[in-house]
Protein backbone atom coordinates (compact mmCIF):
# COMPACT_ATOMS: atom_id res chain seq x y z
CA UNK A 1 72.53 2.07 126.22
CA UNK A 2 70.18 -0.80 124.94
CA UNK A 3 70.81 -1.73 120.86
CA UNK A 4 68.18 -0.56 118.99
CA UNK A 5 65.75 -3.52 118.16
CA UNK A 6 64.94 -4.15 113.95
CA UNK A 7 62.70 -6.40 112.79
CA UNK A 8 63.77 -8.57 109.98
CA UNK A 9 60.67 -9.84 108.04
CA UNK A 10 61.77 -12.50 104.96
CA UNK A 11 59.91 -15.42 104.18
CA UNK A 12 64.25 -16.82 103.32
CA UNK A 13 65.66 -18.18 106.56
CA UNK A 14 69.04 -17.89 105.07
CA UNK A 15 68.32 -14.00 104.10
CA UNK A 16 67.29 -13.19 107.88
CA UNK A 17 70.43 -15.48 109.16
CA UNK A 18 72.80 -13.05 106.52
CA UNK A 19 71.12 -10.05 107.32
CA UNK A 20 71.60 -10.85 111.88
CA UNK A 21 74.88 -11.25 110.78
CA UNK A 22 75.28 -7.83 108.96
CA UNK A 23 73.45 -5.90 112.38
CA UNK A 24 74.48 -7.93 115.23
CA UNK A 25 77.01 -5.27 116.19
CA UNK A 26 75.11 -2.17 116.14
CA UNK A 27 71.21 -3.54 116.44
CA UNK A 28 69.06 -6.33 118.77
CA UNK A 29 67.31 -8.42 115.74
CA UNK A 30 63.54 -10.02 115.70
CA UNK A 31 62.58 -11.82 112.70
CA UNK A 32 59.32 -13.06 111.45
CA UNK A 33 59.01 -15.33 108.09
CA UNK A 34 55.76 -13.89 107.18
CA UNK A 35 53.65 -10.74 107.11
CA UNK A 36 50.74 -11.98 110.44
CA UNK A 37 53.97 -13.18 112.47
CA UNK A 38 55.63 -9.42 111.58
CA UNK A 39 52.23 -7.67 113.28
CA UNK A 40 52.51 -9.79 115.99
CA UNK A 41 56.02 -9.23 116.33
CA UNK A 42 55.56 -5.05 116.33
CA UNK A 43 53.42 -5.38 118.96
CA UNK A 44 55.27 -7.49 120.99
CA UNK A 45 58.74 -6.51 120.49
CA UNK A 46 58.20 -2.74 120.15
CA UNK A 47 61.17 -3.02 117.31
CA UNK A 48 62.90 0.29 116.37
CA UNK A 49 62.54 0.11 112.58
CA UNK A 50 60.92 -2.98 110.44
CA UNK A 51 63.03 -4.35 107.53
CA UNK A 52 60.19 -5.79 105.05
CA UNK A 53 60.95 -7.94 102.00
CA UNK A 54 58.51 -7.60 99.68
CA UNK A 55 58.06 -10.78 97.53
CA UNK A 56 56.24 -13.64 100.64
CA UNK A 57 53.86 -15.93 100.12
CA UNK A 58 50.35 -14.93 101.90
CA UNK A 59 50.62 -11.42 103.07
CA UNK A 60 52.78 -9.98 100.62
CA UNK A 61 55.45 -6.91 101.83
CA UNK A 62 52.89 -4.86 100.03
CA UNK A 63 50.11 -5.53 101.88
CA UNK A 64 52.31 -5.91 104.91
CA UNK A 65 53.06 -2.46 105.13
CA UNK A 66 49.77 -1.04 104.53
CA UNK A 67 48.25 -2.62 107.43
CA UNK A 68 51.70 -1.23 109.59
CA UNK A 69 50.71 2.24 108.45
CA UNK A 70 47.19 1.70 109.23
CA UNK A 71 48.09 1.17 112.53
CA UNK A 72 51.41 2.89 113.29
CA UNK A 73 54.40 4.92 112.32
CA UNK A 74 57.35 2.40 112.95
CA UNK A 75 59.67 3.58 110.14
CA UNK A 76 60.15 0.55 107.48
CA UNK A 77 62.35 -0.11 105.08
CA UNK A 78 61.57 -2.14 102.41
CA UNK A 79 63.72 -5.21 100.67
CA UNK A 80 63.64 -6.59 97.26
CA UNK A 81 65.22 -8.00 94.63
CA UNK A 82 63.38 -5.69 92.43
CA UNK A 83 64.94 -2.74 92.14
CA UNK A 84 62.60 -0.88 89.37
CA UNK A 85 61.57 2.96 89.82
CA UNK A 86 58.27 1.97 89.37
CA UNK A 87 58.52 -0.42 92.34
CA UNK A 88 60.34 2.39 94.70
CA UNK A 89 57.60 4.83 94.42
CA UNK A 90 54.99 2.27 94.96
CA UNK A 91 56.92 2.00 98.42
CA UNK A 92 57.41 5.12 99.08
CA UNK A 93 53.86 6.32 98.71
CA UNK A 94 52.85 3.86 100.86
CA UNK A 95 54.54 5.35 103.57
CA UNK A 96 57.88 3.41 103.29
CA UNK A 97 60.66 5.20 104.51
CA UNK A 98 63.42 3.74 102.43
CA UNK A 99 63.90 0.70 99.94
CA UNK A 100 67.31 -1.41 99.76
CA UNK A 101 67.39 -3.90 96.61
CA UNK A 102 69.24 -7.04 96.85
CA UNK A 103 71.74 -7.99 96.84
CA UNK A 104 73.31 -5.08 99.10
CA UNK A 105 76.37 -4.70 100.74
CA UNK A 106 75.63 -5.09 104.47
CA UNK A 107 77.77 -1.75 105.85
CA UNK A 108 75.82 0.13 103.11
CA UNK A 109 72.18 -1.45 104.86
CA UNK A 110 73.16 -0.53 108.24
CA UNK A 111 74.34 2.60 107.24
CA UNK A 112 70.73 3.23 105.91
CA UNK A 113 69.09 1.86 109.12
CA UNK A 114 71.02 4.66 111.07
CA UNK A 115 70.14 6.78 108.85
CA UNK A 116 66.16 6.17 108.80
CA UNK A 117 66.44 6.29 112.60
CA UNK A 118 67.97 9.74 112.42
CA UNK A 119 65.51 11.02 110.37
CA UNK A 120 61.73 9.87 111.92
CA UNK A 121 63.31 9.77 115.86
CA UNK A 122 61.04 12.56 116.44
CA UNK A 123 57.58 12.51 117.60
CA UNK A 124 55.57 15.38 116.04
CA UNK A 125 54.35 13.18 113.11
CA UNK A 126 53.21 10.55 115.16
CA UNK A 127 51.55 12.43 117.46
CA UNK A 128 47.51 12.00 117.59
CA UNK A 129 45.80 14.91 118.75
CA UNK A 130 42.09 14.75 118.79
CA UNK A 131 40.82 17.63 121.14
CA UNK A 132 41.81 16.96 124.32
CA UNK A 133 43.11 14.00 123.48
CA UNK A 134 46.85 12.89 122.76
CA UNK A 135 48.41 9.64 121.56
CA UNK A 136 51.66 8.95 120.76
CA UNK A 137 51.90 5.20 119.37
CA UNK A 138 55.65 5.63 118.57
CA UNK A 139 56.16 6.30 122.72
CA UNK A 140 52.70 4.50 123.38
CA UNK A 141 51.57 7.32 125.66
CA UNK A 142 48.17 8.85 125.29
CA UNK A 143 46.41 11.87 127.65
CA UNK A 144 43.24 13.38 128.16
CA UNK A 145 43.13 16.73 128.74
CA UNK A 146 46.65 16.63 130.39
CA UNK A 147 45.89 13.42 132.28
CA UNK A 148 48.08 10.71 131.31
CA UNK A 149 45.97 7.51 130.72
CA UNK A 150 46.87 3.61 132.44
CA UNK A 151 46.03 1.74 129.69
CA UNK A 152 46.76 -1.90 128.73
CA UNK A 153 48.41 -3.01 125.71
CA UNK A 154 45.18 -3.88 123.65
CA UNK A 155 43.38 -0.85 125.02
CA UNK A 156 45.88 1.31 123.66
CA UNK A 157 45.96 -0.19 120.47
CA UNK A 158 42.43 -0.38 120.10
CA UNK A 159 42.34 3.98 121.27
CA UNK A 160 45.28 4.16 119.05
CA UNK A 161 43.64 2.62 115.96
CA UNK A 162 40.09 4.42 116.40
CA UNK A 163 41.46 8.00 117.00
CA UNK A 164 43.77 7.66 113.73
CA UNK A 165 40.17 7.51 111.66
CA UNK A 166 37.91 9.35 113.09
CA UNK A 167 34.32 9.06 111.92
CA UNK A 168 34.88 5.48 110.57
CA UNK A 169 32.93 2.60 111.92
CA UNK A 170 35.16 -0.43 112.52
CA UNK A 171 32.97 -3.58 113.14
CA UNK A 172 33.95 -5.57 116.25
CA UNK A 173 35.46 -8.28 114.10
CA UNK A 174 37.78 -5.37 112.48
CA UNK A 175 38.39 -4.49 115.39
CA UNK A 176 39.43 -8.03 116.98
CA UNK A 177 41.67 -8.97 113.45
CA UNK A 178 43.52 -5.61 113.32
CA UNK A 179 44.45 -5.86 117.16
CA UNK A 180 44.36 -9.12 118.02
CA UNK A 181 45.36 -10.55 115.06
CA UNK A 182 43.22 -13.25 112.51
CA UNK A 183 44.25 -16.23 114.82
CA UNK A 184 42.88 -15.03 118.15
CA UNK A 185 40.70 -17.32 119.37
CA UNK A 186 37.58 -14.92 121.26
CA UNK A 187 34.84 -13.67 120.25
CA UNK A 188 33.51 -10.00 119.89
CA UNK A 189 32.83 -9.53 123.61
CA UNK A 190 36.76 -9.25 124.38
CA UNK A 191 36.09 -6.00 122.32
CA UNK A 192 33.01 -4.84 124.44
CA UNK A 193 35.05 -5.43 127.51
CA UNK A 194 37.96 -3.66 126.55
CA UNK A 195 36.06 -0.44 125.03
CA UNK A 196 33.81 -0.71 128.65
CA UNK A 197 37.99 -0.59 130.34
CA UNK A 198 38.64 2.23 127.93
CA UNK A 199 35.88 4.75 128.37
CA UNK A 200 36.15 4.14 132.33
CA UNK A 201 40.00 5.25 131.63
CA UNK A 202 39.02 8.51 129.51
CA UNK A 203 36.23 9.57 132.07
CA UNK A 204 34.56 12.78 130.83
CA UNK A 205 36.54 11.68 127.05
CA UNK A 206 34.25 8.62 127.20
CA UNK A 207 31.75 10.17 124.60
CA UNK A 208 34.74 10.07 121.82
CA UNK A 209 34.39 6.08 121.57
CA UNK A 210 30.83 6.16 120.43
CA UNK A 211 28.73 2.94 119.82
CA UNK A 212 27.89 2.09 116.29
CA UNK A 213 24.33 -0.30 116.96
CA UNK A 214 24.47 -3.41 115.21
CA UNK A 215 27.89 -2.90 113.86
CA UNK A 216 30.94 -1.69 116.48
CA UNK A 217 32.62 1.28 117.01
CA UNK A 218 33.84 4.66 116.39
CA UNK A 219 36.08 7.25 117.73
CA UNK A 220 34.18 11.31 117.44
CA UNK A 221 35.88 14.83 117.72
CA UNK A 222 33.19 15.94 120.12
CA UNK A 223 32.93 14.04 123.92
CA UNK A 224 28.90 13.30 124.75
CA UNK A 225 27.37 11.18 126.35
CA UNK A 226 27.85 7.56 126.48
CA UNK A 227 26.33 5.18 124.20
């Protein structure tokens, strides 16, 4: 059976080296140095569980995490050398899922890992259901009325991302920073293109992704007709 794969995110290159060393034998380990590499890397590497220090330069663990949660329920556990109650809960209603101060004794971190994993390896809460429509983004599966959807990558991501709020417009340049990422290169039509992929995809469920003129789009409880 394939090592589960954890994301390291520490802006320390010796803290990341310390940590691999810690979870080499039970865990696969990614690392990013910064909060826009750690995105990139959860979409890329699919990681089991993110490990998030919270003091980086740029995008803070903080701020990290929010956009994670906005976009997906990876369980994360968040690293510090703050260990204040005040600081905990902060994490914790932010949708962390644990919070390890350093220093900490590397059997003890490893022990929580498992231990996070055990707890959130079930589905239920990740689960999407928006009438007809499922979508898992822990499996990254989604259906329409029992019909399992081919989707890409970025179409799932974008599906993903608009079915989570429904009723909120997300302009197209949202759109192209929260799924593409702030250094992609194209322009708002890769957006158009891939909602034009995505409606084909959903066929009758076309009518959720509803146009917002002037602005983007939109994901609806009701199907009607496209916009």
């Amino acid at each position: 059976m394939a090592k589960p794969t954890i994301l390291v995110v520490d802006d320390e290159s010796r803290m990341r080296e310390l940590i691999r060393l810690y979870l080499q034998g039970d865990f696969s380990v990614v690392e990013a140095a910064d909060g826009l590499t750690a995105l990139r890397q959860i979409n890329t590497s699919e990681p089991a569980l993110v490990l998030l220090d919270v003091m980086m330069p740029g995008l803070d663990g903080w701020a990290t995490l929010q956009r994670i949660r906005e976009e997906t329920a990876i369980p994360v556990i968040m690293l510090t050398a703050r260990g204040d109650v005040p600081d905990r809960v902060q994490g914790l209603r932010m949708g962390a899922d644990d919070y390890v101060a350093k220093p900490f004794d590397g059997r003890e971190l490893a022990a929580r890992i498992h231990a996070v994993l055990r707890r959130t390896s079930g589905p239920v809460s990740a689960v999407i259901r928006r009438g007809g429509l499922v979508v898992n983004p822990v499996e990254r599966t989604a259906s329409y009325q029992g019909r399992s959807l081919s989707l890409t990558p970025k179409e799932f991501e974008l599906l993903a991302l608009l079915a989570a709020h429904p009723g909120q417009a997300f302009p197209r340049e949202r759109l192209l920073d929260r799924v593409w990422g702030p250094d992609f290169g194209g322009d708002s039509r890769t957006v158009d293109s891939h909602i034009k992929n995505l409606r084909e995809e959903l066929g009758e469920g076309a009518g959720m992704i509803a146009t917002v003129w002037g602005v983007g789009y939109r994901f609806v409880e009701e199907p009607h007709a496209k916009s």
